[in-house]
Protein backbone atom coordinates (compact mmCIF):
# COMPACT_ATOMS: atom_id res chain seq x y z
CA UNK A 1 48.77 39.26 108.43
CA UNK A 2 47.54 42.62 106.99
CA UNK A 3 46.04 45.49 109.65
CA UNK A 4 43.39 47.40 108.18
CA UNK A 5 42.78 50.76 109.28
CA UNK A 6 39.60 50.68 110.41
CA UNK A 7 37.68 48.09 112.71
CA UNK A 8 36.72 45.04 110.60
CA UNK A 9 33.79 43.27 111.88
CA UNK A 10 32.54 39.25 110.59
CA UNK A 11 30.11 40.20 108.15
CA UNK A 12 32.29 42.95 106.44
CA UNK A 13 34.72 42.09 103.58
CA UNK A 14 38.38 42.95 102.94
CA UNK A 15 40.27 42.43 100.19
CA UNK A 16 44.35 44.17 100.17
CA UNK A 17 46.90 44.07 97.20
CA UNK A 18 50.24 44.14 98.52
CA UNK A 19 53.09 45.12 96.64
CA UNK A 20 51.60 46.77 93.72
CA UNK A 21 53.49 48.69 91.13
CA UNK A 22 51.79 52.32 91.46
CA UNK A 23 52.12 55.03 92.96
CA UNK A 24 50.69 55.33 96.20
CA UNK A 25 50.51 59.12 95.76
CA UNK A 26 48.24 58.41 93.24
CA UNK A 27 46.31 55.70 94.73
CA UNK A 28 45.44 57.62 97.85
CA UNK A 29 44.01 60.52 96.09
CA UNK A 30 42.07 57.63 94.35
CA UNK A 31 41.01 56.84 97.59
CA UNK A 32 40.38 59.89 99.35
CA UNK A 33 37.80 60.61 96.56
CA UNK A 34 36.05 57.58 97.41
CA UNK A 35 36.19 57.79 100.80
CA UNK A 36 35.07 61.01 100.95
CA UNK A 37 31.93 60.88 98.77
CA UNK A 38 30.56 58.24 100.99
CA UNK A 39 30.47 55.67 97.39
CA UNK A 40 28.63 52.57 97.09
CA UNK A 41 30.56 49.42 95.84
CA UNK A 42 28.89 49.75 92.21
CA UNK A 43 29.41 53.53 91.94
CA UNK A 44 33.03 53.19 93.31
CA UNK A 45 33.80 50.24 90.79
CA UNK A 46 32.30 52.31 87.75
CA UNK A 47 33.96 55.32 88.60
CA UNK A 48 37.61 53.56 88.90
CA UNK A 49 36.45 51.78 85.57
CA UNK A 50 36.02 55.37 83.97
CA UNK A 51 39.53 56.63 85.38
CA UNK A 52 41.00 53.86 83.81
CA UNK A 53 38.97 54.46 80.33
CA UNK A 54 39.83 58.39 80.32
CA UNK A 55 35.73 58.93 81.09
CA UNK A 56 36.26 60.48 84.13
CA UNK A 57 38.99 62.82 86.13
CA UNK A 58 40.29 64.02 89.09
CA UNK A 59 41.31 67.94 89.01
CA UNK A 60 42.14 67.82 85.55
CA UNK A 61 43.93 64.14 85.99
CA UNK A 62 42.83 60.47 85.36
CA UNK A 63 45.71 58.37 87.38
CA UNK A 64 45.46 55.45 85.05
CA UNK A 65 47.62 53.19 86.36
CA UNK A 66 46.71 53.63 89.82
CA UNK A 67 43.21 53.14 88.89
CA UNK A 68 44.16 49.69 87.37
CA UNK A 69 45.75 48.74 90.60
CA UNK A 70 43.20 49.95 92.56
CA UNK A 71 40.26 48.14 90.22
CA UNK A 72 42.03 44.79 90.84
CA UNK A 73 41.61 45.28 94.31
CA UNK A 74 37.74 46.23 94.15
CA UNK A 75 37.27 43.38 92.24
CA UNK A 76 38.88 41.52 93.91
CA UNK A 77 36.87 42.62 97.49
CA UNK A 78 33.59 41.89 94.96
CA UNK A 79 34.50 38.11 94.46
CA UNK A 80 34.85 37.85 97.85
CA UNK A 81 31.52 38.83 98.58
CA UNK A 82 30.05 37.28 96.29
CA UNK A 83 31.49 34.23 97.43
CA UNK A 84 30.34 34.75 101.14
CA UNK A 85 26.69 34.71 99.31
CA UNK A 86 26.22 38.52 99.80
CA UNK A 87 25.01 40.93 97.16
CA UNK A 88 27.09 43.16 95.57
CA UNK A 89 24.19 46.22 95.04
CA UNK A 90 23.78 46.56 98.80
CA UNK A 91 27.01 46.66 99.53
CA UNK A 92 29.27 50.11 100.54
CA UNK A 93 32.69 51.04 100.98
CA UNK A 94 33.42 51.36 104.50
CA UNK A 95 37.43 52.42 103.91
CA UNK A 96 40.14 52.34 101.05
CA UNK A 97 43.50 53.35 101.66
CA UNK A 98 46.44 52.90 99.98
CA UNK A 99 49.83 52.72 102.22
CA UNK A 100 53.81 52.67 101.11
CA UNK A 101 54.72 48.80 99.99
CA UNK A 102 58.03 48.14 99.99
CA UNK A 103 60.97 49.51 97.94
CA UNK A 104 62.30 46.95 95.65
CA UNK A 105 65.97 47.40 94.32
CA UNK A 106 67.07 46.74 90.99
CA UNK A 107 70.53 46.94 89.41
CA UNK A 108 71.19 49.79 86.88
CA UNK A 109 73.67 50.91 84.83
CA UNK A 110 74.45 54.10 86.54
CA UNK A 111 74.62 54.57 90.01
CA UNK A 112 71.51 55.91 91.14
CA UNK A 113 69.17 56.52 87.85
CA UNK A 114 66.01 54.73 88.80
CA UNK A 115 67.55 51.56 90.98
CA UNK A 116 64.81 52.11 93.38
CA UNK A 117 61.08 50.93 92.79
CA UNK A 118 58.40 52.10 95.27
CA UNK A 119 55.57 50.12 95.84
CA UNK A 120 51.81 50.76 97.63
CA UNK A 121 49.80 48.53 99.59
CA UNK A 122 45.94 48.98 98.67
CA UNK A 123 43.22 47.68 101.64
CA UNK A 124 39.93 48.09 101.39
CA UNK A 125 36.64 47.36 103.34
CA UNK A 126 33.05 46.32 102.45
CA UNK A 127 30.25 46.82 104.41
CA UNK A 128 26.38 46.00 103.67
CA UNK A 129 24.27 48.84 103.21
């Protein structure tokens, strides 16, 4: 089972993606941004939305694929809600955070030019209003 890293309580939501090909680096600036301005669900999907587009940046930088990662997840967290019956406009991030995955291994041709692939592990929490 997946820990979160805060407290989640019944009528919160979670969603996680394990395992996903970015770079957590990336993802948790991503996520400190979000964390720190407090988002709501809407604002925080539109704003990974406009990373992914180009729209919008972070010190200069968009982190595309991150954000793609990182929108599956809040979409993902969204469906969820929406299929506990909750609305989606009153709802607020309570905590994203993206943690190392695991380092998958792959054979190359020389010895050590890119065999390893680092992973992140994306969690995120939902709470109304």
């Amino acid at each position: 089972m997946t820990g979160y890293p805060v407290q989640v309580e019944e009528e919160d939501v979670k969603a996680a993606g394990l395992n996903l090909r970015i770079s957590r680096k990336k993802a948790s600036k991503i996520c400190k941004v979000i964390n720190n301005k407090k988002m709501k669900f809407e604002r925080a999907l539109s704003f990974v939305k406009n990373l992914t587009e180009g729209n919008e940046n972070i010190d200069g930088k968009t982190y595309e694929k991150a954000a793609e990662g990182i929108l599956g997840v809040l979409e993902n967290a969204g469906n969820n809600a929406e299929s506990e019956g909750l609305n989606t406009e009153k709802l607020r991030v309570k905590t994203i955070s993206a943690e190392p995955g695991t380092t998958l291994r792959r054979r190359r041709r020389r010895r050590d030019f890119g065999n390893r692939i680092k992973t992140a592990n994306v969690k995120v929490v939902l709470q109304r209003g």
